[in-house]
C-alpha atoms as a PDB file:
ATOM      1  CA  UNK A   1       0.000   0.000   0.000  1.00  0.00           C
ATOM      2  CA  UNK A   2       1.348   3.627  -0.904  1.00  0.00           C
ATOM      3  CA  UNK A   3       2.176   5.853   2.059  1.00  0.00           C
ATOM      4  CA  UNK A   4      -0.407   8.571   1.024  1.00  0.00           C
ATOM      5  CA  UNK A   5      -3.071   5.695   0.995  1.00  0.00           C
ATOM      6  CA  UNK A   6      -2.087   4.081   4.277  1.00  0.00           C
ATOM      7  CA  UNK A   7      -2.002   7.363   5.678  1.00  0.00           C
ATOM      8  CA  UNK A   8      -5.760   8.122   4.550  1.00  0.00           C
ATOM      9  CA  UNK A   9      -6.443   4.057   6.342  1.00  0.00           C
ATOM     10  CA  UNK A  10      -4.370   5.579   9.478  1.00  0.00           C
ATOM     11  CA  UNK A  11      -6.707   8.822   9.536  1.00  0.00           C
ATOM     12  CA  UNK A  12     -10.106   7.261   9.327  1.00  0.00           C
ATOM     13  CA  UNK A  13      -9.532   4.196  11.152  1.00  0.00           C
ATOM     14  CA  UNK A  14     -12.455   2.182   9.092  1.00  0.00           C
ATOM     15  CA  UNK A  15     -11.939  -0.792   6.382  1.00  0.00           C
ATOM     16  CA  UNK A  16     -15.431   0.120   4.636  1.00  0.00           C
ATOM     17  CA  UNK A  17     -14.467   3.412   4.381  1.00  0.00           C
ATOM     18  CA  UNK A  18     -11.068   2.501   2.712  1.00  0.00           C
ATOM     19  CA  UNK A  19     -13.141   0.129   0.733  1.00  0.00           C
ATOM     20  CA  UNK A  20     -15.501   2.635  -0.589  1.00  0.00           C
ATOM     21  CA  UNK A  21     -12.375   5.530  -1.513  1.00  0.00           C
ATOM     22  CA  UNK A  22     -10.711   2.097  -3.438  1.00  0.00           C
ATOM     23  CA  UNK A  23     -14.026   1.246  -4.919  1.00  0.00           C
ATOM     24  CA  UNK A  24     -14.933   4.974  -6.463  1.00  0.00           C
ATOM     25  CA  UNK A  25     -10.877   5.121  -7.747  1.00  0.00           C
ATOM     26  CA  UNK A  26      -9.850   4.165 -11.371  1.00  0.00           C
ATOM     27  CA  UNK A  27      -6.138   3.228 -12.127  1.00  0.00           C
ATOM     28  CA  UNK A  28      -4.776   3.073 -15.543  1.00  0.00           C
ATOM     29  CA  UNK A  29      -1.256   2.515 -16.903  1.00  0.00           C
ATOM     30  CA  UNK A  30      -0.574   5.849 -19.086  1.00  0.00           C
ATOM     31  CA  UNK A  31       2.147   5.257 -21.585  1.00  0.00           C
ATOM     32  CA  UNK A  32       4.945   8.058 -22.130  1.00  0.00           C
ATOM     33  CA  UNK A  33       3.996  11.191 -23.380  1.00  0.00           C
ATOM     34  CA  UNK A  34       0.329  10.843 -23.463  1.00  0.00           C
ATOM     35  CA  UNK A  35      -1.643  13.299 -21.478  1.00  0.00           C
ATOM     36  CA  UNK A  36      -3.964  13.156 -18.976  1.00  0.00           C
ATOM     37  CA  UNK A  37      -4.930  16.846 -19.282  1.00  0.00           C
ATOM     38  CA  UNK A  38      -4.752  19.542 -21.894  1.00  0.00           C
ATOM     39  CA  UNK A  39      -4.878  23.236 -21.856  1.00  0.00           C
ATOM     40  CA  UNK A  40      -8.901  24.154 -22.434  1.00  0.00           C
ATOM     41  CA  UNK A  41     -10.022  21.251 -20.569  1.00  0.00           C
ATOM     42  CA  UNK A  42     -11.282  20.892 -17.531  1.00  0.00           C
ATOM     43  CA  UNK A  43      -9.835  19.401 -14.918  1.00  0.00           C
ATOM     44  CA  UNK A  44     -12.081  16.825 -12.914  1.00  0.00           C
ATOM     45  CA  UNK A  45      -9.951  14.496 -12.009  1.00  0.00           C
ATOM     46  CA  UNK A  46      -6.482  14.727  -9.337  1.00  0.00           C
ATOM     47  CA  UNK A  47      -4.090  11.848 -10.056  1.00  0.00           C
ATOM     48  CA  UNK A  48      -2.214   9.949  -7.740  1.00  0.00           C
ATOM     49  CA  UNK A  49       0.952   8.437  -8.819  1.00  0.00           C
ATOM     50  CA  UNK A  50       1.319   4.893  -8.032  1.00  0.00           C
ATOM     51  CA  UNK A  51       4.439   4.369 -10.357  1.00  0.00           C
ATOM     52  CA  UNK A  52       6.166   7.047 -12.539  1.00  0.00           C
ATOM     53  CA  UNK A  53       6.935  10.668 -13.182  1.00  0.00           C
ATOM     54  CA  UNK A  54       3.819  13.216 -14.231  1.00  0.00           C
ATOM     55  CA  UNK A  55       4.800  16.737 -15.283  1.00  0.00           C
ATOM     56  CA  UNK A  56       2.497  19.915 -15.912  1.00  0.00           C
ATOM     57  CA  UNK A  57       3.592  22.174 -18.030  1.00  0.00           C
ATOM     58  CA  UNK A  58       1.962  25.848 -19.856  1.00  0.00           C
ATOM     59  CA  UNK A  59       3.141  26.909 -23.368  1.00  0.00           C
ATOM     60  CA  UNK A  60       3.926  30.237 -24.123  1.00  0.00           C
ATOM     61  CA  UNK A  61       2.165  32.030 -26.967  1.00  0.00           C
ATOM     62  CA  UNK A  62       5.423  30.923 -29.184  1.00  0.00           C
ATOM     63  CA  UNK A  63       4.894  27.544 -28.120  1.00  0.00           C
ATOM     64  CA  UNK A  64       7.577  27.340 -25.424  1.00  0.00           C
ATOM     65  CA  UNK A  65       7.032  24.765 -22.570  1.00  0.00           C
ATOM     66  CA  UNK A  66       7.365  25.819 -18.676  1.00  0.00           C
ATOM     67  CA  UNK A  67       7.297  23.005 -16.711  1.00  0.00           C
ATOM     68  CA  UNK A  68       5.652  23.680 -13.212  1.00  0.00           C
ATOM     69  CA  UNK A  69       5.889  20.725 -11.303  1.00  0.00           C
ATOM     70  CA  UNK A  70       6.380  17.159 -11.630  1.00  0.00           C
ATOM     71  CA  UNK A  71       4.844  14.833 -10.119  1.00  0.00           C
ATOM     72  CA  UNK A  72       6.764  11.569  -8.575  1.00  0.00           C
ATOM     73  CA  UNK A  73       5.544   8.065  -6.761  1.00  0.00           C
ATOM     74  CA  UNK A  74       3.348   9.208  -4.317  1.00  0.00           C
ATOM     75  CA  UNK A  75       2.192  12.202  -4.846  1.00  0.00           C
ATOM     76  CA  UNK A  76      -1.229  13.958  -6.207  1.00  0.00           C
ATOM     77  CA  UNK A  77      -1.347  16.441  -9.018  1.00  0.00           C
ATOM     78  CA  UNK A  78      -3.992  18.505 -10.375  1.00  0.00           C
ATOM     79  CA  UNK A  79      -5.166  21.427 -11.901  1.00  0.00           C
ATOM     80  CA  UNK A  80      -6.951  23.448  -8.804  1.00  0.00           C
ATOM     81  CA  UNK A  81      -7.836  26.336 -10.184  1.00  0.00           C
ATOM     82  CA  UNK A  82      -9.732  24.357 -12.996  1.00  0.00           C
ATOM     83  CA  UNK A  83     -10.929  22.168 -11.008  1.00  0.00           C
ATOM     84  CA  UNK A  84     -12.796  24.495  -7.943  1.00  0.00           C
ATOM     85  CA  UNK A  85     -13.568  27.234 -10.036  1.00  0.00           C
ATOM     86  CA  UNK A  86     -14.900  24.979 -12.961  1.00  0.00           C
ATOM     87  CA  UNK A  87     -13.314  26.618 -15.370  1.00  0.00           C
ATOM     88  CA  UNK A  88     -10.872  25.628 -18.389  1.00  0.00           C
ATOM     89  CA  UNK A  89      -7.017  24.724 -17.548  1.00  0.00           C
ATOM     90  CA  UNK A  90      -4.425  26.539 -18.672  1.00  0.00           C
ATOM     91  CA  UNK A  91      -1.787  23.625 -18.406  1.00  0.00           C
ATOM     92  CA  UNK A  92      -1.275  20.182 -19.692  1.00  0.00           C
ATOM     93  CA  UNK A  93      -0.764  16.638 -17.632  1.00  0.00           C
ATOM     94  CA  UNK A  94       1.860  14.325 -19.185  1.00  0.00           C
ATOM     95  CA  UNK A  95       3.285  11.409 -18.329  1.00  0.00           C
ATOM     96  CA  UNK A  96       7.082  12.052 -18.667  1.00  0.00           C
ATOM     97  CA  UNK A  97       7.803   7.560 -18.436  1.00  0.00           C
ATOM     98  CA  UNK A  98       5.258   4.779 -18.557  1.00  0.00           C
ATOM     99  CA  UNK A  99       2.900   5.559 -15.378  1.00  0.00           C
ATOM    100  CA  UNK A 100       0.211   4.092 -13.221  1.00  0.00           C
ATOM    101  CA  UNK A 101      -1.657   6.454 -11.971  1.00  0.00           C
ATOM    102  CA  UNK A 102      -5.039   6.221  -9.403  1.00  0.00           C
ATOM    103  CA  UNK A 103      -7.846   9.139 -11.067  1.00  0.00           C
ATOM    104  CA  UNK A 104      -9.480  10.265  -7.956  1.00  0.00           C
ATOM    105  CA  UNK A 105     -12.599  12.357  -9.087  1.00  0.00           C
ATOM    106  CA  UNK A 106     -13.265  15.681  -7.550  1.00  0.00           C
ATOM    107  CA  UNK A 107     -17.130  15.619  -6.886  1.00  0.00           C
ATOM    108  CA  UNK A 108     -16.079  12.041  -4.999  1.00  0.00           C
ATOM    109  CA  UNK A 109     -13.650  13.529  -2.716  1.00  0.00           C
ATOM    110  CA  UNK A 110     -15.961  16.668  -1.947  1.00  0.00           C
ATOM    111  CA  UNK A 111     -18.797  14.548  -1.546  1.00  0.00           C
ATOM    112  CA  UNK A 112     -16.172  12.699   0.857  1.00  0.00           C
ATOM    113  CA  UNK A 113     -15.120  15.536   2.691  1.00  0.00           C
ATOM    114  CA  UNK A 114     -18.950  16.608   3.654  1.00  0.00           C
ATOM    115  CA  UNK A 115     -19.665  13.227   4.742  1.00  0.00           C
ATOM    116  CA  UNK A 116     -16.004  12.698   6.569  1.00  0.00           C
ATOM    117  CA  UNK A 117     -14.486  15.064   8.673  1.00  0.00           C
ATOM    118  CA  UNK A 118     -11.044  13.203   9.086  1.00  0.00           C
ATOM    119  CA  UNK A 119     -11.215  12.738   5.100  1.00  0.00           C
ATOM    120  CA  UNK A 120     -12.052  16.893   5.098  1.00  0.00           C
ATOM    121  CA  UNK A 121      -8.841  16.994   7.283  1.00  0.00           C
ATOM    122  CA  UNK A 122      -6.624  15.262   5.464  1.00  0.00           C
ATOM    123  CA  UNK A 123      -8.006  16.928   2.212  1.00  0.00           C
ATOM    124  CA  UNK A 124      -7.237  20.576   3.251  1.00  0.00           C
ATOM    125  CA  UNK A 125      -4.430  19.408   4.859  1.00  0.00           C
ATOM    126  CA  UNK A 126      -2.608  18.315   1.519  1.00  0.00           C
ATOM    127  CA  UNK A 127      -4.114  21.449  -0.280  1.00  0.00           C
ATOM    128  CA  UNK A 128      -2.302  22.940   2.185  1.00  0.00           C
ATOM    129  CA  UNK A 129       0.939  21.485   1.498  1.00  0.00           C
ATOM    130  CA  UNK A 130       0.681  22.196  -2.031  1.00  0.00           C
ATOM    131  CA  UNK A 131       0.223  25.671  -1.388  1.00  0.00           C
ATOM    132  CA  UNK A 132       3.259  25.889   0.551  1.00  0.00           C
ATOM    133  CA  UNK A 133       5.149  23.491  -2.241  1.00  0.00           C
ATOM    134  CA  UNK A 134       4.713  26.412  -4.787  1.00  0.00           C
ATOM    135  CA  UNK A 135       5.220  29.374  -2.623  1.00  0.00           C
ATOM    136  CA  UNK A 136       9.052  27.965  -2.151  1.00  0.00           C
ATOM    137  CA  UNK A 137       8.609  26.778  -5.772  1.00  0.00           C
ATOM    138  CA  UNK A 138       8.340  30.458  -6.873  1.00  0.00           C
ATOM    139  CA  UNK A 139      10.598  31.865  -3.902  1.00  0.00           C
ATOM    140  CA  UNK A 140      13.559  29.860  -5.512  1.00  0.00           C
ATOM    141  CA  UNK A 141      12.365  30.786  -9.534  1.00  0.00           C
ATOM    142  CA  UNK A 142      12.457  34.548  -8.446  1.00  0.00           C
ATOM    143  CA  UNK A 143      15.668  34.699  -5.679  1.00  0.00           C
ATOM    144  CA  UNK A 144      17.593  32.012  -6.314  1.00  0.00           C
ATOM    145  CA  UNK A 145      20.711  32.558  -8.881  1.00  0.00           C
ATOM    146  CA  UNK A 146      20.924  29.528 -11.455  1.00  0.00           C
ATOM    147  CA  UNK A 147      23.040  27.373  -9.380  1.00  0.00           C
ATOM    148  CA  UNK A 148      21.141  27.318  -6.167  1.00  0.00           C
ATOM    149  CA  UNK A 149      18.077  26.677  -8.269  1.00  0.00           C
ATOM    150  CA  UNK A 150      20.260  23.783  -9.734  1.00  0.00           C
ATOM    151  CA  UNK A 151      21.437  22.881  -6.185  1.00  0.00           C
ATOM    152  CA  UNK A 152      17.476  23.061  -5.200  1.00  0.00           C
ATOM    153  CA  UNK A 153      16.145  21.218  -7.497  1.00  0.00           C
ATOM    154  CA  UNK A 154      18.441  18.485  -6.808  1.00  0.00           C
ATOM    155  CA  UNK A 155      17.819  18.542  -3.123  1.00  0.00           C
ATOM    156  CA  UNK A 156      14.285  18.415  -3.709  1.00  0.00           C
ATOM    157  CA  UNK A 157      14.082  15.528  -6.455  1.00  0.00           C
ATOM    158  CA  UNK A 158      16.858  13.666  -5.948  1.00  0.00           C
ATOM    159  CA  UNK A 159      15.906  10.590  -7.844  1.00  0.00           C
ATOM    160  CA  UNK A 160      14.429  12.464 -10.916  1.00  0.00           C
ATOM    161  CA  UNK A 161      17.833  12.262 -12.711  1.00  0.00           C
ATOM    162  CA  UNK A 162      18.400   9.842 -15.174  1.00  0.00           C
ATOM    163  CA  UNK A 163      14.172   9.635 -15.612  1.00  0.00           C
ATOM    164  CA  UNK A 164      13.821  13.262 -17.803  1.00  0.00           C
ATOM    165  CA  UNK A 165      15.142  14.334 -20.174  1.00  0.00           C
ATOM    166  CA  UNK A 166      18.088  17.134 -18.955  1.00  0.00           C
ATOM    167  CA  UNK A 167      16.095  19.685 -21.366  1.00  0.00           C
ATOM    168  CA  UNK A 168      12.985  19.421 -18.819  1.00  0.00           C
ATOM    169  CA  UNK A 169      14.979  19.770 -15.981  1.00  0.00           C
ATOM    170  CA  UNK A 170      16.161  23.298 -17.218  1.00  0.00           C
ATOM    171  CA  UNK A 171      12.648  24.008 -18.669  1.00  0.00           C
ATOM    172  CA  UNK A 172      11.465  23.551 -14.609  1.00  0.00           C
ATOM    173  CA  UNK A 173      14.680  25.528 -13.684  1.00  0.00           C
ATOM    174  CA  UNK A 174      14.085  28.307 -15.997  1.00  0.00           C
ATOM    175  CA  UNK A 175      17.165  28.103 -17.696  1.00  0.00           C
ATOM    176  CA  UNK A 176      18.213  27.318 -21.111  1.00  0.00           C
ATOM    177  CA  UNK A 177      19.648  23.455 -21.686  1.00  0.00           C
ATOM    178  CA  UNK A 178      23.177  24.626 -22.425  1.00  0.00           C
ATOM    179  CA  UNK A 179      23.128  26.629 -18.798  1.00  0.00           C
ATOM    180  CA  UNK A 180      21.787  23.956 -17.054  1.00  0.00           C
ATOM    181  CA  UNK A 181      24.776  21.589 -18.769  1.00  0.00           C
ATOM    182  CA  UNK A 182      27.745  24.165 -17.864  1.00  0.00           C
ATOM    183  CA  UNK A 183      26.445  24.360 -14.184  1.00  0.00           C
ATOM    184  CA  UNK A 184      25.996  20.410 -13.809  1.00  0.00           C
ATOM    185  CA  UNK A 185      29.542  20.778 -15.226  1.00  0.00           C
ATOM    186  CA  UNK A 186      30.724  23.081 -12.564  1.00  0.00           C
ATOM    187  CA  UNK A 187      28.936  21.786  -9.830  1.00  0.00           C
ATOM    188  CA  UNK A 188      30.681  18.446 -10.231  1.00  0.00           C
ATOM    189  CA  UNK A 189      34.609  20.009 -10.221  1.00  0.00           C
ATOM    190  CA  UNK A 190      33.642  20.631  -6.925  1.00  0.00           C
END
């Protein structure tokens, strides 16, 4: 059992209750690249990663990718502002390697919350977290020079090498591939 799952079985204390979160979520093996959500759609699903990388980017007007966050074993993505305010994303949901990934629907886990006030706590409590996750996430883009966000990023995802691709490594960073490459460079001399 995943440690975000065993800690929901922890919270509520009750095997029906596990039974009927389990029961109401889909998994699905995504295959590389596809997506899971697209700019314009709307976002009505969060998705747990059971097994793989998930990253969610916005393209520029020329068509350049930002990466904002990826998602590794473990943790839940989403598109909140789509998804509360019902209106269309802005960002796309792709699976950077071969995935499997739990689809947890929204109006289940509200209509969870109402019903289950340890579920409501554990809900707001990982909003929560998120918020705080990009607060430092644009802290670091906007103070940090490029080798502390380098050092950061590292720090914060340390097995994510070798699983991306080093050009969406510097896409997260903000930095241009060939930056990203003389830093790694640097970094290691010392």
């Amino acid at each position: 059992m995943n440690k975000s799952l065993f800690e929901i079985q922890k919270i509520t204390q009750s095997q029906n209750f596990l039974e009927e979160i389990f029961y109401n979520c889909n998994s699905k093996v995504i295959p590389k690249n596809e997506f899971l959500l697209k700019a314009g759609e709307h976002c009505t699903y969060a998705f747990f990663v059971k097994k793989g990388v998930l990253r969610q980017f916005v393209l520029s007007e020329e068509g350049k990718e930002s990466i904002v966050l990826f998602a590794l074993e473990n943790w839940i993505l989403a598109d909140r502002a789509s998804t509360y305010f019902q209106e269309p994303s802005e960002f796309y949901i792709q699976a950077v390697e071969s995935s499997k990934v739990y689809f947890l629907d929204e109006k289940f886990i509200q209509e969870l919350s109402m019903k289950n006030t340890d579920f409501f706590d554990l809900n707001t409590k990982m909003l929560h977290n998120h918020i705080r996750h990009l607060q430092n996430r644009i802290k670091h883009l906007l103070s940090l020079n490029s080798r502390d966000k380098y050092l950061q990023f590292v720090k914060q995802y340390p097995d994510l090498y070798g699983r991306v691709p080093q050009s969406m490594i510097a896409s997260y960073l903000g930095m241009t591939p060939e930056t990203l490459s003389r830093i790694r460079r640097e970094a290691s001399h010392e």
